[in-house]
C-alpha atoms as a PDB file:
ATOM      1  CA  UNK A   1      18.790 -13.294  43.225  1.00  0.00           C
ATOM      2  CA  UNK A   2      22.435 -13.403  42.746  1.00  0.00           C
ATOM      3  CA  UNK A   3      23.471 -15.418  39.633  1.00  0.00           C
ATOM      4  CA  UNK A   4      27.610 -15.794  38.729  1.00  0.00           C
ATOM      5  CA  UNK A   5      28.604 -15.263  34.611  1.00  0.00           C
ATOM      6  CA  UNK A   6      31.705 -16.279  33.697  1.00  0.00           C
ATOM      7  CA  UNK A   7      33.492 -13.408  31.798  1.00  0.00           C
ATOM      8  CA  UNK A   8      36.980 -14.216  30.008  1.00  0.00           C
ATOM      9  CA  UNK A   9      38.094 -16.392  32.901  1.00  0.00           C
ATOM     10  CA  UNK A  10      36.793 -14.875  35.823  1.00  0.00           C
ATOM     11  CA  UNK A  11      33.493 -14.134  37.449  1.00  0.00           C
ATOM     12  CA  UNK A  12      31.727 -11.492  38.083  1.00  0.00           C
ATOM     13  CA  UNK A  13      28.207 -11.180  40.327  1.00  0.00           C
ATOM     14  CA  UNK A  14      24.566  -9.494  38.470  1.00  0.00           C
ATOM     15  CA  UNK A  15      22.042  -9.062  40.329  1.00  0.00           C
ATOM     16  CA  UNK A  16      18.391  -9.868  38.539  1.00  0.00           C
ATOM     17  CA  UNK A  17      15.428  -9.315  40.026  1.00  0.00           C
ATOM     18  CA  UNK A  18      13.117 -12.033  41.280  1.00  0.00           C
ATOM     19  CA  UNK A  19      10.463 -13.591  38.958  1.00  0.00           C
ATOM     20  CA  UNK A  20       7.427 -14.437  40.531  1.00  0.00           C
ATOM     21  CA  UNK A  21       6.588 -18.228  39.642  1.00  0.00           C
ATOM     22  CA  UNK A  22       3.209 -18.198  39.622  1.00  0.00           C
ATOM     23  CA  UNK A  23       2.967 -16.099  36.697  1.00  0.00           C
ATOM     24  CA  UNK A  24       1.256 -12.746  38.024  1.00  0.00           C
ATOM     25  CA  UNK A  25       3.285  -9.871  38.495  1.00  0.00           C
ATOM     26  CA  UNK A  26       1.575  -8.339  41.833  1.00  0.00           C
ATOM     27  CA  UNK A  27       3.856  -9.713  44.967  1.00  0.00           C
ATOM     28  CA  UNK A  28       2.122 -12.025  47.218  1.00  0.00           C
ATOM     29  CA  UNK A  29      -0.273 -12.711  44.805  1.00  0.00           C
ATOM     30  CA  UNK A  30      -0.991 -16.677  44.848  1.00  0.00           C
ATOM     31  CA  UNK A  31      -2.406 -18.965  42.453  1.00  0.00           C
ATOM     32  CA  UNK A  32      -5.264 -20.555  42.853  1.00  0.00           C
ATOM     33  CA  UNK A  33      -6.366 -21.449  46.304  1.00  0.00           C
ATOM     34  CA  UNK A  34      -4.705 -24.745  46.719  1.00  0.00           C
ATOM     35  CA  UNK A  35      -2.711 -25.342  50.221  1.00  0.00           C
ATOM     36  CA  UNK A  36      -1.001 -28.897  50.860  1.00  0.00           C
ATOM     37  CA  UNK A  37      -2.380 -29.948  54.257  1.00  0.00           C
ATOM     38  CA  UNK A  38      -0.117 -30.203  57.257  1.00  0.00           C
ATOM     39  CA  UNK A  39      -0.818 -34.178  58.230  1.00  0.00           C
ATOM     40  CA  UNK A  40      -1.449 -37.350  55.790  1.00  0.00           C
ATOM     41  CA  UNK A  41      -4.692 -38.703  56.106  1.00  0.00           C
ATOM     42  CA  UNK A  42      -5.223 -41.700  58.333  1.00  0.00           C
ATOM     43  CA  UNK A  43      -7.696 -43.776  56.911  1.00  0.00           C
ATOM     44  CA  UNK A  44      -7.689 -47.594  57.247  1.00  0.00           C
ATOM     45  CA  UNK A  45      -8.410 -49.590  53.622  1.00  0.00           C
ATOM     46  CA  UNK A  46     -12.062 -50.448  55.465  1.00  0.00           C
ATOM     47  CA  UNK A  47     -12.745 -46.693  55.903  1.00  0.00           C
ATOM     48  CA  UNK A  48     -12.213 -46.450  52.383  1.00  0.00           C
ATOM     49  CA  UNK A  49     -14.477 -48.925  51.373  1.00  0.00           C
ATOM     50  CA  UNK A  50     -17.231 -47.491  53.720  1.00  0.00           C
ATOM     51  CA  UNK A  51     -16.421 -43.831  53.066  1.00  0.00           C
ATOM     52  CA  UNK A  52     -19.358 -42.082  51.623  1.00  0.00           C
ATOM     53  CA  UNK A  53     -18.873 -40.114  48.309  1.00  0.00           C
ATOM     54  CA  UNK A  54     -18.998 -36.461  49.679  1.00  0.00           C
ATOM     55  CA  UNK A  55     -15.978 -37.280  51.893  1.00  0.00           C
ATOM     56  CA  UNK A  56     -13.880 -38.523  48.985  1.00  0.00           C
ATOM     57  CA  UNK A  57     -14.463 -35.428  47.240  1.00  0.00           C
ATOM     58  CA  UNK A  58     -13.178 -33.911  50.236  1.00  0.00           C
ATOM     59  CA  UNK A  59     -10.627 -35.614  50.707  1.00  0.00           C
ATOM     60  CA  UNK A  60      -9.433 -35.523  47.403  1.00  0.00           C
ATOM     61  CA  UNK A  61      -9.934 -31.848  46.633  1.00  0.00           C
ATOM     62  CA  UNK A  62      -8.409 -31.632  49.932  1.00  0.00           C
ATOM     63  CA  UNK A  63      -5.182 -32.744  48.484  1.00  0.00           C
ATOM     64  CA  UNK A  64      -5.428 -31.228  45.045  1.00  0.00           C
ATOM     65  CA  UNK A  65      -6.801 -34.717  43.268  1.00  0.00           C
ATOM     66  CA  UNK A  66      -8.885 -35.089  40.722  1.00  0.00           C
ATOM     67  CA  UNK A  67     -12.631 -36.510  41.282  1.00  0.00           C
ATOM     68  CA  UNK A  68     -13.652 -37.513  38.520  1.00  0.00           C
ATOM     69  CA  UNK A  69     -15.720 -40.786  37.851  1.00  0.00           C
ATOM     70  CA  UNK A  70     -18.070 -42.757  40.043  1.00  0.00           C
ATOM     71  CA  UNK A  71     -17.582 -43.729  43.420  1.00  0.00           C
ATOM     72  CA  UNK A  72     -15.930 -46.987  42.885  1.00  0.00           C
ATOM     73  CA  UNK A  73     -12.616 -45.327  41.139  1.00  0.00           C
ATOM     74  CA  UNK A  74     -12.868 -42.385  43.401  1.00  0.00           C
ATOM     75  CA  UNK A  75     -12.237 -44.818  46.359  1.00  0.00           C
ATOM     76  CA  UNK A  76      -9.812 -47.016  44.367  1.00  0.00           C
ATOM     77  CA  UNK A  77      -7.817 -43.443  43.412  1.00  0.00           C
ATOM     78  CA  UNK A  78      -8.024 -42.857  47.448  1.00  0.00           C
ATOM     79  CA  UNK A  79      -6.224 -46.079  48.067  1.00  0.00           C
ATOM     80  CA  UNK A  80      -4.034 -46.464  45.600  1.00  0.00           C
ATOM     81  CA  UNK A  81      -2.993 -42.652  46.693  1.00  0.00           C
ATOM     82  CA  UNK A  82      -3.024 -42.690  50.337  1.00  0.00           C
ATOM     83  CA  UNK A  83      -2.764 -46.410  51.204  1.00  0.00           C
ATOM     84  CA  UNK A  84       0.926 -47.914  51.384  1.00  0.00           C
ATOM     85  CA  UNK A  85       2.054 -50.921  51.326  1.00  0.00           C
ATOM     86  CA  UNK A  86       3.913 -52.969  53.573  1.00  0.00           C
END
């Protein structure tokens, strides 16, 4: 990483090492085990509604969400998350 300093006028280049941003110091080290997923889910509002409660966790944990509560504000989170409106 290259960052510029102003000195008296001028600048001048110093190199600093890299800083690994998730907080470990080993290289290639990740944290936790959380991947976005490639495609946004396709579910319909009805396939919400219908959707049992082991796919919501799924599909939430999927995408990092939290699932906590019962299955009525897990599917509400779902929709208000993944549903748009026109």
């Amino acid at each position: 990483m290259q960052v510029q300093e102003i000195d008296g006028g001028g600048m001048k280049s110093i190199a600093r090492p890299a800083q690994n941003v998730m907080g470990s110091g080993a290289k290639g080290e990740r944290c936790g085990d959380f991947q976005m997923p490639l495609h946004y889910p396709r579910y319909t509002k009805a396939d919400y509604e219908t959707m049992p409660e082991w796919k919501l966790d799924c599909l939430l944990t999927q995408y990092g969400l939290p699932i906590n509560g019962d299955i009525h504000h897990k599917r509400n989170f779902a929709m208000g998350t993944f549903l748009w409106a026109y």
